[in-house]
PDB file of N, CA and C in Angstrom:
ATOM      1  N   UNK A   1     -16.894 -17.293  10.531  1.00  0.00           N
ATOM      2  CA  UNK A   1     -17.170 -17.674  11.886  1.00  0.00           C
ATOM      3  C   UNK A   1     -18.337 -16.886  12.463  1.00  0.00           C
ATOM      4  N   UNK A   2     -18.941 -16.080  11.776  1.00  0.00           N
ATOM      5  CA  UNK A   2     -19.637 -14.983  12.397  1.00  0.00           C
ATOM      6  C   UNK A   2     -21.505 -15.864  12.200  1.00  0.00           C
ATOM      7  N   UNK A   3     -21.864 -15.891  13.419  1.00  0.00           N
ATOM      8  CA  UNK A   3     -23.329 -16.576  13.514  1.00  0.00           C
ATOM      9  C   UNK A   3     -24.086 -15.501  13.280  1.00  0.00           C
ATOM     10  N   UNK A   4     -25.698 -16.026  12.534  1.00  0.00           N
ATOM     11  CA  UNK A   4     -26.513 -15.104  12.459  1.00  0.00           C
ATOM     12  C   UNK A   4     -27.179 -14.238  13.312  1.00  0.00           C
ATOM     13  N   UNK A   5     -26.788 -14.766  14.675  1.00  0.00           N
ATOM     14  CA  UNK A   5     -27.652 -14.233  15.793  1.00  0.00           C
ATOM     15  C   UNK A   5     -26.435 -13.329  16.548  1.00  0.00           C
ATOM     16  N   UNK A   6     -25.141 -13.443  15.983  1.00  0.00           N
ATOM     17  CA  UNK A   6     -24.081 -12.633  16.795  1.00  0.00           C
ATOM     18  C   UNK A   6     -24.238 -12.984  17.662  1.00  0.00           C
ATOM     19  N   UNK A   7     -24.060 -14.380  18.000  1.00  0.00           N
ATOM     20  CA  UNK A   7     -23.654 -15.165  19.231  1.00  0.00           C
ATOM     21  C   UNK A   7     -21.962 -14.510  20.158  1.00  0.00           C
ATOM     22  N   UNK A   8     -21.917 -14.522  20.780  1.00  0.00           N
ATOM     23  CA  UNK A   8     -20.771 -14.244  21.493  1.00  0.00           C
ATOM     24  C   UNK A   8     -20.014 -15.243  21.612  1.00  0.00           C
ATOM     25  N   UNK A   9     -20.598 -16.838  22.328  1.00  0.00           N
ATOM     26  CA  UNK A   9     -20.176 -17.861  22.856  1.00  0.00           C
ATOM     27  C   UNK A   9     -19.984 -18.750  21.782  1.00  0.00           C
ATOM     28  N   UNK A  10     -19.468 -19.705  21.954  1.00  0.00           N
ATOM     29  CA  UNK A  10     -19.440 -20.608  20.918  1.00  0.00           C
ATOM     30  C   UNK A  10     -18.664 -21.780  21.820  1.00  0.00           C
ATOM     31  N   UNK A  11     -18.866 -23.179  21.068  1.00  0.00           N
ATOM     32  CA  UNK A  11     -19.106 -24.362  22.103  1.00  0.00           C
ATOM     33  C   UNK A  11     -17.749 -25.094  21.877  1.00  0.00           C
ATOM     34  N   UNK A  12     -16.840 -26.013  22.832  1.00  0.00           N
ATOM     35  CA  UNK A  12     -15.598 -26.600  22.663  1.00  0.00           C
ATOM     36  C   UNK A  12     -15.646 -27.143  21.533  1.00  0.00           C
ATOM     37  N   UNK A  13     -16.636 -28.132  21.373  1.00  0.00           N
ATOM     38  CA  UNK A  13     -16.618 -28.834  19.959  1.00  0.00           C
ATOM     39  C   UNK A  13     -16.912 -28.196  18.595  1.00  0.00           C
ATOM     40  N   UNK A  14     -17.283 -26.724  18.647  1.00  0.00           N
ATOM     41  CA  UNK A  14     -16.778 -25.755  17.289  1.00  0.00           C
ATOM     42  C   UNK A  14     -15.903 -25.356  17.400  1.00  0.00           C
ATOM     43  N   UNK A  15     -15.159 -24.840  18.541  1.00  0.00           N
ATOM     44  CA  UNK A  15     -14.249 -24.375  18.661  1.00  0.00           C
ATOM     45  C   UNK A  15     -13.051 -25.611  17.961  1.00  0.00           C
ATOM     46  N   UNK A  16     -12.866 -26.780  18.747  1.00  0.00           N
ATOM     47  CA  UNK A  16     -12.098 -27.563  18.151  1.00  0.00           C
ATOM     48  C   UNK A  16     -12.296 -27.940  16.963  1.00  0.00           C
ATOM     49  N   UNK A  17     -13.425 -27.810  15.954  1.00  0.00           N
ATOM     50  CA  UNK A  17     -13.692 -28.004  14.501  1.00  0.00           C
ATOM     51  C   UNK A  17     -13.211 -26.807  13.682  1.00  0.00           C
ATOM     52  N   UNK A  18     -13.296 -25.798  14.202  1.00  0.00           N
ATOM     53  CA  UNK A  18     -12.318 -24.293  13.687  1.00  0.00           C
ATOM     54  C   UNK A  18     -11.199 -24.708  13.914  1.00  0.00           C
ATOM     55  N   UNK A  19     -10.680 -25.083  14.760  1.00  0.00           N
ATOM     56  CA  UNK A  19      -8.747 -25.166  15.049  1.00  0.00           C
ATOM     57  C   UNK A  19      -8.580 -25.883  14.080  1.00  0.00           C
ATOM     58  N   UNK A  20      -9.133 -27.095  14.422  1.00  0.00           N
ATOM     59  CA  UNK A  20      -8.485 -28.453  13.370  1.00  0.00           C
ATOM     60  C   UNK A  20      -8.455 -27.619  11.824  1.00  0.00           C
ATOM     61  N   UNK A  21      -9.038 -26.850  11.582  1.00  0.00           N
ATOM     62  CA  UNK A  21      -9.381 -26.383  10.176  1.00  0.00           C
ATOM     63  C   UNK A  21      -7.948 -25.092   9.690  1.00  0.00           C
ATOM     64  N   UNK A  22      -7.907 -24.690  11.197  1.00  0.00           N
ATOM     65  CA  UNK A  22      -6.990 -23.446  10.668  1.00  0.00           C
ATOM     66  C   UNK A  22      -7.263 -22.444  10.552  1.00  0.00           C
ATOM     67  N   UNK A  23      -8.768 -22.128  11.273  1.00  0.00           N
ATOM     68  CA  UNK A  23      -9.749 -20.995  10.720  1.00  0.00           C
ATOM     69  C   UNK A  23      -9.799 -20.095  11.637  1.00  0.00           C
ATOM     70  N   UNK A  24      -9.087 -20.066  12.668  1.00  0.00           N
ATOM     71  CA  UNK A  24      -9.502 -19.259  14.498  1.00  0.00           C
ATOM     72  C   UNK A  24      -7.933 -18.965  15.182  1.00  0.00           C
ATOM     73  N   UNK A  25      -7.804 -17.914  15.533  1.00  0.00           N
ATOM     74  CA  UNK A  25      -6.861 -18.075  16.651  1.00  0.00           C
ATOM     75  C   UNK A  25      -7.233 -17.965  17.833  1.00  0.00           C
ATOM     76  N   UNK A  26      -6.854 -19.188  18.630  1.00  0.00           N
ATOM     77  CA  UNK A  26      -7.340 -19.772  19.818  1.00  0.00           C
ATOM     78  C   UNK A  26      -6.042 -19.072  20.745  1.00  0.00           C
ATOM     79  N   UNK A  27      -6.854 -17.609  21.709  1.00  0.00           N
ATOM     80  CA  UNK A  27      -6.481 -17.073  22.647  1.00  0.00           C
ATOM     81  C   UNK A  27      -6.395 -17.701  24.216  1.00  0.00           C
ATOM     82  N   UNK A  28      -5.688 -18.157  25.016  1.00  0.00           N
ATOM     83  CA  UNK A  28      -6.241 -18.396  26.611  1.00  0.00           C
ATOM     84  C   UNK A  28      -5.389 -17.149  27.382  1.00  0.00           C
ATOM     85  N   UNK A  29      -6.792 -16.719  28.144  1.00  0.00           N
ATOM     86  CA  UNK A  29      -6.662 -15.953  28.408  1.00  0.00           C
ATOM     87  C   UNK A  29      -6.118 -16.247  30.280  1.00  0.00           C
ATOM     88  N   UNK A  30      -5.917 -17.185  30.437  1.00  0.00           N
ATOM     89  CA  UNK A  30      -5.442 -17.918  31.920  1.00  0.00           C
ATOM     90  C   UNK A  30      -4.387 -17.467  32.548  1.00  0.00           C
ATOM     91  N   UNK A  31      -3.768 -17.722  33.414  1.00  0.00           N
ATOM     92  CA  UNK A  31      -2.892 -17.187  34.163  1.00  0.00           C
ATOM     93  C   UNK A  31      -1.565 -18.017  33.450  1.00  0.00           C
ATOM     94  N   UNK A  32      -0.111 -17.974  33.651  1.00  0.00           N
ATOM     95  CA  UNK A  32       0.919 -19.201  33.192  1.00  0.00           C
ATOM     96  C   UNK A  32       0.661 -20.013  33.946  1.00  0.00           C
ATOM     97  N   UNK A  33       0.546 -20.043  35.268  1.00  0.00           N
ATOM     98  CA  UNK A  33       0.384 -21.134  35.861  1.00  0.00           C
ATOM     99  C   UNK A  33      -0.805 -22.203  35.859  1.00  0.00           C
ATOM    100  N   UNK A  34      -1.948 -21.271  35.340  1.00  0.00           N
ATOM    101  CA  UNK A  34      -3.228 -21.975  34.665  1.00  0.00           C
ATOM    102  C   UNK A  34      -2.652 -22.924  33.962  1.00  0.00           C
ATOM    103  N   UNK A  35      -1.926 -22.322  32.334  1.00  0.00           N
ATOM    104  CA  UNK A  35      -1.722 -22.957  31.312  1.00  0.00           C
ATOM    105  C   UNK A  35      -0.659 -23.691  31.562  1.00  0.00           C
ATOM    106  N   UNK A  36       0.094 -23.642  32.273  1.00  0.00           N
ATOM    107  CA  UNK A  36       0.894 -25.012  32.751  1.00  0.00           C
ATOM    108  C   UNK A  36       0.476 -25.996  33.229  1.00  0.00           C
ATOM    109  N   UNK A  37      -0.529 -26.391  33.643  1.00  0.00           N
ATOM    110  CA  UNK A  37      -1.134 -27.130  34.196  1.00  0.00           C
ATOM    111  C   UNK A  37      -2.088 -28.003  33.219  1.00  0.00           C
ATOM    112  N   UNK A  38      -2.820 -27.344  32.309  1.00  0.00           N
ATOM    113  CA  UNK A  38      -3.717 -28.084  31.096  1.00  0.00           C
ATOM    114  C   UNK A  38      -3.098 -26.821  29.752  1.00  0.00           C
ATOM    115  N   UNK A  39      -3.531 -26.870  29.108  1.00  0.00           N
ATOM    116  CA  UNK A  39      -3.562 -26.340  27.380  1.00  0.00           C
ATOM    117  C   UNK A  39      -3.929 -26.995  26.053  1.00  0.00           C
ATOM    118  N   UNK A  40      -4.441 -26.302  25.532  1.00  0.00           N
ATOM    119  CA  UNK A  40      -4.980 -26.769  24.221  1.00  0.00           C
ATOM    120  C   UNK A  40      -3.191 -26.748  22.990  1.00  0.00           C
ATOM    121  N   UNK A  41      -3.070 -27.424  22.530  1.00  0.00           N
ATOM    122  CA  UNK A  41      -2.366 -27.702  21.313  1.00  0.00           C
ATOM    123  C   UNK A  41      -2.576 -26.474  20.562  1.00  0.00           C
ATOM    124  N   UNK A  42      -2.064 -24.976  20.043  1.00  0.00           N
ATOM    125  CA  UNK A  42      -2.249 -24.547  19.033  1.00  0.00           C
ATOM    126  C   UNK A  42      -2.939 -22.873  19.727  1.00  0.00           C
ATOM    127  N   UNK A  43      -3.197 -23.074  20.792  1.00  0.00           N
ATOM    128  CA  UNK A  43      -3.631 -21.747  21.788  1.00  0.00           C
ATOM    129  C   UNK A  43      -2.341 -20.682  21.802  1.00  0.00           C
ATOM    130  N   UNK A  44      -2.685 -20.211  22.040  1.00  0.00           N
ATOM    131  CA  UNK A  44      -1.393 -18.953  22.667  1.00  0.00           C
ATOM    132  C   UNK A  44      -1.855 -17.984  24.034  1.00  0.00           C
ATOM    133  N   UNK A  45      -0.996 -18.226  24.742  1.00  0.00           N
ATOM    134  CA  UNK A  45      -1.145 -17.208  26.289  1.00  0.00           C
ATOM    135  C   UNK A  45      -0.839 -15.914  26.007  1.00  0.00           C
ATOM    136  N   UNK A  46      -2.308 -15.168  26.162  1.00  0.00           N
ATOM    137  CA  UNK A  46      -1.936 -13.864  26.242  1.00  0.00           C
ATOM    138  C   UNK A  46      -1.622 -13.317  27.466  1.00  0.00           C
ATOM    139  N   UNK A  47      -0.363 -12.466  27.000  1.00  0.00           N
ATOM    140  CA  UNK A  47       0.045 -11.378  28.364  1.00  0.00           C
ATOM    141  C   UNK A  47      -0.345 -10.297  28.035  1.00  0.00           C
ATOM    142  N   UNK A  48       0.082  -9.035  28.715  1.00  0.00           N
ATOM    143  CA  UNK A  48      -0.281  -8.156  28.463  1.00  0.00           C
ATOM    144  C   UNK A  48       0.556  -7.461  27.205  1.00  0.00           C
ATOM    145  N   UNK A  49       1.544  -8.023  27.038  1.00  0.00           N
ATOM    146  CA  UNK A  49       2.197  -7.722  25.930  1.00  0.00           C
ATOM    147  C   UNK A  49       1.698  -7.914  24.006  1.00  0.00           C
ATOM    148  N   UNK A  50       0.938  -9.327  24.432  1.00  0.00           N
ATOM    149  CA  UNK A  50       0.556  -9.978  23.353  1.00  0.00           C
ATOM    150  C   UNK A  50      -0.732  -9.515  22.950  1.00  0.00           C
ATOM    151  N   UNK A  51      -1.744  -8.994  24.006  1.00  0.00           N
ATOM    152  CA  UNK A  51      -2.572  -8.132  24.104  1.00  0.00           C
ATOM    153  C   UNK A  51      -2.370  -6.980  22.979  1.00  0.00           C
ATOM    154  N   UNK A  52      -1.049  -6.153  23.406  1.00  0.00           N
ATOM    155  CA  UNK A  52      -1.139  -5.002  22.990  1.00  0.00           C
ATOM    156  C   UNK A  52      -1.150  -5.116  21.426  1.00  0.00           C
ATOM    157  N   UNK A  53      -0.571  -6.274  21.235  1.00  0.00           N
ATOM    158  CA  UNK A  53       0.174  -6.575  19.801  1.00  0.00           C
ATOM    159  C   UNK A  53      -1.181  -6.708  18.681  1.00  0.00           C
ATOM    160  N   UNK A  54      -2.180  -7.627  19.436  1.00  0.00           N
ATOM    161  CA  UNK A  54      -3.450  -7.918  19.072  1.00  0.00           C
ATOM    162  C   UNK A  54      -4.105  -7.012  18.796  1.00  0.00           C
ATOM    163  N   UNK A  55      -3.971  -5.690  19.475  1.00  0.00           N
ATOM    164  CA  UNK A  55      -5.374  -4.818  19.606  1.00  0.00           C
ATOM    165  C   UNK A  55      -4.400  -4.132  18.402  1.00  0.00           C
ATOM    166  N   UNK A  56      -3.104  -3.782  18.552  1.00  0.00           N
ATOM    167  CA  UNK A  56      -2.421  -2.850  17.232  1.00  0.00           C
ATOM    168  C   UNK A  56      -2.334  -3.136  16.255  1.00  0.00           C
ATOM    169  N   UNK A  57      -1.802  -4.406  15.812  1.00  0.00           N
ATOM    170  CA  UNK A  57      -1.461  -4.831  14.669  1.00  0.00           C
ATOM    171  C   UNK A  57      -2.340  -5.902  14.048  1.00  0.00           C
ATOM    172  N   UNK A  58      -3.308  -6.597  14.641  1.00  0.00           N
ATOM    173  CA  UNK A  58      -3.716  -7.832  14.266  1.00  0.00           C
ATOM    174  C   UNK A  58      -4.757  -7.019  12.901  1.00  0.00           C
ATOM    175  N   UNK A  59      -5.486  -7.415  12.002  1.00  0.00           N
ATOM    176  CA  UNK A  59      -6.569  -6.824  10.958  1.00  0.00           C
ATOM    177  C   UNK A  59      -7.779  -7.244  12.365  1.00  0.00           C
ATOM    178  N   UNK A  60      -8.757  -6.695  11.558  1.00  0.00           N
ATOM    179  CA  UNK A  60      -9.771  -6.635  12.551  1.00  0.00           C
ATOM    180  C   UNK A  60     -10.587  -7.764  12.311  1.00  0.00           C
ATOM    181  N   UNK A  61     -10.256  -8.214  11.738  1.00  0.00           N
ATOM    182  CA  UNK A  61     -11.514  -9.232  10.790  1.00  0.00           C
ATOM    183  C   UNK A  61     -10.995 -10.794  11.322  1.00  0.00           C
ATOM    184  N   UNK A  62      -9.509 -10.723  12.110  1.00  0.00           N
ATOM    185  CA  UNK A  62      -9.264 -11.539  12.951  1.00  0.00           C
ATOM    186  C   UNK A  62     -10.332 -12.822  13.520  1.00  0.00           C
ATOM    187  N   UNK A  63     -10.222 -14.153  13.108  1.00  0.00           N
ATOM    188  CA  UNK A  63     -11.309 -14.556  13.942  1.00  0.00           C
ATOM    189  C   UNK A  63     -10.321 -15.093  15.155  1.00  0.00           C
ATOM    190  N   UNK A  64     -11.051 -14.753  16.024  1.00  0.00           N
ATOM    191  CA  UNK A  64     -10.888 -15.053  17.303  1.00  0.00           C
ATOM    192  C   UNK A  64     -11.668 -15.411  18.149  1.00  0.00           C
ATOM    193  N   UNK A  65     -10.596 -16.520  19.281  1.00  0.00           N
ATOM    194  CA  UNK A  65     -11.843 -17.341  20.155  1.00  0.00           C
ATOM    195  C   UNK A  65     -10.771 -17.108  20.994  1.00  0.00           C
ATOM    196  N   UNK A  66     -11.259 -16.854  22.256  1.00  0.00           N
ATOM    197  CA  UNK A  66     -10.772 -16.698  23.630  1.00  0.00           C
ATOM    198  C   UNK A  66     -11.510 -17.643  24.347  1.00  0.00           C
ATOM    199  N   UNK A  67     -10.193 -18.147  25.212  1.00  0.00           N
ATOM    200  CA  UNK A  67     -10.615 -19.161  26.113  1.00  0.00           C
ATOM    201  C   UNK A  67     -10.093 -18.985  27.426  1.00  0.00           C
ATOM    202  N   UNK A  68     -10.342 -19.611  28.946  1.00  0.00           N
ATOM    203  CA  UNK A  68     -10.272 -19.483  30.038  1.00  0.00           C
ATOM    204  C   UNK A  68     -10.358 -20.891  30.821  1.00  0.00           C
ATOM    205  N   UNK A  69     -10.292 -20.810  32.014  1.00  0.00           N
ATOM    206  CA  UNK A  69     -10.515 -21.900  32.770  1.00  0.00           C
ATOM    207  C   UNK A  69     -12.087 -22.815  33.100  1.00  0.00           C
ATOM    208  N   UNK A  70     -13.510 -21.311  32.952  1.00  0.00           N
ATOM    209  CA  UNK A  70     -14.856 -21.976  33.253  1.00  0.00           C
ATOM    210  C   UNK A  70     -15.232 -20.772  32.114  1.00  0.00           C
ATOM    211  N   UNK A  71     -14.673 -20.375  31.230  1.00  0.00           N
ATOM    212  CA  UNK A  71     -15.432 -19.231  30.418  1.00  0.00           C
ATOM    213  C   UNK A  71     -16.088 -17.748  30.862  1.00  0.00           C
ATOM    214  N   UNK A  72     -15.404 -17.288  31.944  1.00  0.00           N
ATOM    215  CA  UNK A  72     -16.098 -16.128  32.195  1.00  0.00           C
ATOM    216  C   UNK A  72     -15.172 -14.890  32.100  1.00  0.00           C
ATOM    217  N   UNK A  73     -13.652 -15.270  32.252  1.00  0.00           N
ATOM    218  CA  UNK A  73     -12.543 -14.340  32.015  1.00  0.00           C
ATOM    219  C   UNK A  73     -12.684 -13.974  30.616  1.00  0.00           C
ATOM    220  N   UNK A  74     -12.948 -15.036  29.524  1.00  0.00           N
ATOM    221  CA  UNK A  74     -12.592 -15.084  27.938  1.00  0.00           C
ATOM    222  C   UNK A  74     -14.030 -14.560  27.810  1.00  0.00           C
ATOM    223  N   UNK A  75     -15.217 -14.357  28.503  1.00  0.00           N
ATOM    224  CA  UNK A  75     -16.388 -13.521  27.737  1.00  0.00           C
ATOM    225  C   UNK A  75     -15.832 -12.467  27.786  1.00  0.00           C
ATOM    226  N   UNK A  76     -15.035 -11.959  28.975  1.00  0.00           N
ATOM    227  CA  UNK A  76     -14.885  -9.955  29.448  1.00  0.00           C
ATOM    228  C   UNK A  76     -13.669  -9.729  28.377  1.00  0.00           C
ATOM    229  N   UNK A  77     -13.192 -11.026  27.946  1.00  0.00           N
ATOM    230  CA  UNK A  77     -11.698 -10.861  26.523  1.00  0.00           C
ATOM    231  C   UNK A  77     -12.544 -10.310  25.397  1.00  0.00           C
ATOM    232  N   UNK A  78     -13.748 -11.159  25.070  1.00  0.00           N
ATOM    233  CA  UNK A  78     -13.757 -12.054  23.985  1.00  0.00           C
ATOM    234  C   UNK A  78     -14.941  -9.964  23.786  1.00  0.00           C
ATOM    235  N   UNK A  79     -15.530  -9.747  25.000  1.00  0.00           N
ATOM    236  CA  UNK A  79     -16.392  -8.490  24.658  1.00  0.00           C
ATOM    237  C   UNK A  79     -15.416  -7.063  24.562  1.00  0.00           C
ATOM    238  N   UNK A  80     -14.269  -7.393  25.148  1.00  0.00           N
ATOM    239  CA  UNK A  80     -13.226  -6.500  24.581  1.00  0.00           C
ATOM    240  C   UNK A  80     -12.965  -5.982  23.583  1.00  0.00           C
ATOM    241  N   UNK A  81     -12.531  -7.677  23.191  1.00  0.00           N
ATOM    242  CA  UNK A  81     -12.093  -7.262  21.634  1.00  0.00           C
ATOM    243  C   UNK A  81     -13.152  -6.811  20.633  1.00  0.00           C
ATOM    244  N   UNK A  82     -14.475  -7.224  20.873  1.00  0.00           N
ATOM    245  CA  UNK A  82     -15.360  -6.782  20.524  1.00  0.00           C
ATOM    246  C   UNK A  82     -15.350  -5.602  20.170  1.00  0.00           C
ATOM    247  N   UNK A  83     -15.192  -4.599  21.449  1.00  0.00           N
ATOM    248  CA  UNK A  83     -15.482  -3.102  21.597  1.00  0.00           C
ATOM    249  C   UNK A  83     -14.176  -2.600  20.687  1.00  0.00           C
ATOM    250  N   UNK A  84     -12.846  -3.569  20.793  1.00  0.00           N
ATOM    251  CA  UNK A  84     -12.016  -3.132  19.875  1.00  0.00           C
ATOM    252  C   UNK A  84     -12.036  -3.120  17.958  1.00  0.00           C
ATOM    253  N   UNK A  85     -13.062  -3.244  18.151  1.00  0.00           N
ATOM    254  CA  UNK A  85     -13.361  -3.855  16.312  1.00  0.00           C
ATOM    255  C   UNK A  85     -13.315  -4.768  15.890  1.00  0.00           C
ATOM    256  N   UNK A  86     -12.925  -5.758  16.630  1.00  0.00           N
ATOM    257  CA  UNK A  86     -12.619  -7.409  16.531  1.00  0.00           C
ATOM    258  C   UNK A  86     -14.164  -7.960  16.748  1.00  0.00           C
ATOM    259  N   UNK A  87     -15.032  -8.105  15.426  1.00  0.00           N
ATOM    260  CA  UNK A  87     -16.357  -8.394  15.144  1.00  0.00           C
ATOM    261  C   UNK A  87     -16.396  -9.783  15.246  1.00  0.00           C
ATOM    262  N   UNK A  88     -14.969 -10.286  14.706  1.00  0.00           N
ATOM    263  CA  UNK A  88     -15.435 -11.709  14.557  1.00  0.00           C
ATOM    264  C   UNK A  88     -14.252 -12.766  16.354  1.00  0.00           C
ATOM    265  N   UNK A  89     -14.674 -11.987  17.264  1.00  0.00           N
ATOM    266  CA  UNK A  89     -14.358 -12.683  18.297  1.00  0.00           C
ATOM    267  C   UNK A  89     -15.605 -13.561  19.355  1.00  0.00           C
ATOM    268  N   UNK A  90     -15.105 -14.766  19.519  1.00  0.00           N
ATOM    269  CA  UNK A  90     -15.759 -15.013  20.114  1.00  0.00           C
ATOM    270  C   UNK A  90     -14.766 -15.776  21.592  1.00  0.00           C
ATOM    271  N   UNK A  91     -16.225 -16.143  22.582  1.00  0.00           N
ATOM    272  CA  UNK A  91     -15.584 -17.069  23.657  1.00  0.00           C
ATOM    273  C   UNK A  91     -16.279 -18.170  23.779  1.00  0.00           C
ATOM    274  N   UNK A  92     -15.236 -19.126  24.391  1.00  0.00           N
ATOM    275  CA  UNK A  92     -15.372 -20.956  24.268  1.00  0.00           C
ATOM    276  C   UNK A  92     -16.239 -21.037  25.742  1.00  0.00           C
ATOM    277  N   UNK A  93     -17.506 -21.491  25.631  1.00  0.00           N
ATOM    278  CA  UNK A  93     -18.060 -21.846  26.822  1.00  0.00           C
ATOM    279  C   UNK A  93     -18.180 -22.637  27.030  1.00  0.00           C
ATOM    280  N   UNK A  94     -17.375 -22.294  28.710  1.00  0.00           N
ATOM    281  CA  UNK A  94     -17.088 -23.679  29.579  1.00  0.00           C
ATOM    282  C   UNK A  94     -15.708 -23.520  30.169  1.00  0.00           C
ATOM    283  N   UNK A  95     -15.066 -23.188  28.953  1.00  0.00           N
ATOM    284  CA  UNK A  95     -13.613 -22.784  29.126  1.00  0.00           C
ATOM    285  C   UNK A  95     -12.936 -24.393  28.925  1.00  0.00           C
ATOM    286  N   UNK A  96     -11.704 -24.285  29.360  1.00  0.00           N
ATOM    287  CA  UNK A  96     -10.910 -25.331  29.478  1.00  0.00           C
ATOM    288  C   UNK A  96     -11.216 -26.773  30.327  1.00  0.00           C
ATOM    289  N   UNK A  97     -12.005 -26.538  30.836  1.00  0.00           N
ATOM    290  CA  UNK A  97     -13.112 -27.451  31.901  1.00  0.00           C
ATOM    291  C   UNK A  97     -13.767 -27.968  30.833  1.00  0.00           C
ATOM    292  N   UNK A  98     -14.429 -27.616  29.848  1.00  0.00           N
ATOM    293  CA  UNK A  98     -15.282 -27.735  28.782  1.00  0.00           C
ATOM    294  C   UNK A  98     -14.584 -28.890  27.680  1.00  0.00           C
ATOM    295  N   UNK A  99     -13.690 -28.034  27.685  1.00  0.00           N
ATOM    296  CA  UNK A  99     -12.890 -28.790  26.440  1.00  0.00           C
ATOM    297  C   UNK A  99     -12.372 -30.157  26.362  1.00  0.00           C
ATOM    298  N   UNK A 100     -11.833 -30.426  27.822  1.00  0.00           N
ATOM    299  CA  UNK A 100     -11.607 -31.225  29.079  1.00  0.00           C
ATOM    300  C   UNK A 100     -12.465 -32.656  28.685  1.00  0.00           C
ATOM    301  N   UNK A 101     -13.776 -32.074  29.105  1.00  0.00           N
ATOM    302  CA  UNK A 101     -14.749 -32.748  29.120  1.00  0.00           C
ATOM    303  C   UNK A 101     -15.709 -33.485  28.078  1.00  0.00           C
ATOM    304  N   UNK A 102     -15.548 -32.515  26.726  1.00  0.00           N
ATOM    305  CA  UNK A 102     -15.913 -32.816  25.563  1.00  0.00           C
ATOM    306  C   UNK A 102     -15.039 -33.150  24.447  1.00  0.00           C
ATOM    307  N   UNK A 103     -13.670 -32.996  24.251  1.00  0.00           N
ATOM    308  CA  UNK A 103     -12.679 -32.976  23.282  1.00  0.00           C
ATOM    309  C   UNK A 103     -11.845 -33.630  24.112  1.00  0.00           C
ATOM    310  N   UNK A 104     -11.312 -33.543  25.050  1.00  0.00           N
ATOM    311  CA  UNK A 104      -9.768 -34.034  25.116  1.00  0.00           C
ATOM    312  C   UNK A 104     -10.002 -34.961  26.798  1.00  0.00           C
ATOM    313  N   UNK A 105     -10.436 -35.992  27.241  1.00  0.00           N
ATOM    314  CA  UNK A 105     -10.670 -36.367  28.263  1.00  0.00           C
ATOM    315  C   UNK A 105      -9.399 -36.802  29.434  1.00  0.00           C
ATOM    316  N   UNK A 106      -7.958 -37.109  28.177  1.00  0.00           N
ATOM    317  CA  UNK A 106      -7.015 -36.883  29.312  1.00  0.00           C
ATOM    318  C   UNK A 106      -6.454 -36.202  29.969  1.00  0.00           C
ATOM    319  N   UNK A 107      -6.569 -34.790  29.143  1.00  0.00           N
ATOM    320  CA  UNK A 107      -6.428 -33.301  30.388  1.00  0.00           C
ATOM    321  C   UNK A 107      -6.624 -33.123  31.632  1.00  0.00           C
ATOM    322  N   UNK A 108      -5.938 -33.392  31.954  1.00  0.00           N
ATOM    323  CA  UNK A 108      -5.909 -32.927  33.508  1.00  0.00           C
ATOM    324  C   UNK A 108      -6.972 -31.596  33.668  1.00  0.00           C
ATOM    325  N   UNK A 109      -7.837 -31.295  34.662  1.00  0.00           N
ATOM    326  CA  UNK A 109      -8.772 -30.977  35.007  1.00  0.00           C
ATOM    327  C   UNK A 109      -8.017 -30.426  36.393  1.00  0.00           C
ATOM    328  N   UNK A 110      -8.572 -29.039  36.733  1.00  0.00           N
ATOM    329  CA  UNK A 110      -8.120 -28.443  37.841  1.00  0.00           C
ATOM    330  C   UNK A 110      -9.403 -27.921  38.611  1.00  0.00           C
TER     331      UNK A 110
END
């Protein structure tokens, strides 16, 4: 997953070509009540619990994509995990608005 330019961002429609594949774990980083409202199939809501679990136990080599509502919560995730050794994280720009719009058009949109 790792681009030559060490892109940070990466776009709904790679993002959904990694899922479909099996290749990413797709983080949202939203509130519950966010993710009650829309969600991706195959995401997981991090709390702060699931957080901790991630930064302790996960290997580092983890690929990861963090996602959000317009993409700006899942950059400050996605540069986190970064700083945590998690090289191969990235974030979905646009966020769930994005995905919405390009992948899944009956999602409800907030």
């Amino acid at each position: 997953m790792a681009t030559a330019d060490g892109a940070i961002e990466i776009t709904a429609r790679e993002t959904a070509g990694l899922l479909k594949q099996g290749k990413i774990k797709l983080l949202d980083v939203r509130t519950p009540e966010e993710y009650a409202i829309a969600s991706v199939q195959g995401s997981m809501l991090v709390d702060q619990s699931l957080a901790q679990e991630i930064v302790q136990t996960w290997p580092k080599e983890t690929p990861i994509v963090t996602m959000c509502h317009h993409g700006m919560r899942s950059l400050d995730a996605a540069a986190y995990l970064r700083g945590q050794g998690f090289t191969n994280a990235k974030s979905m720009k646009g966020g769930i608005d994005s995905w919405a719009l390009e992948i899944d058009p009956s999602m409800q949109r907030y």
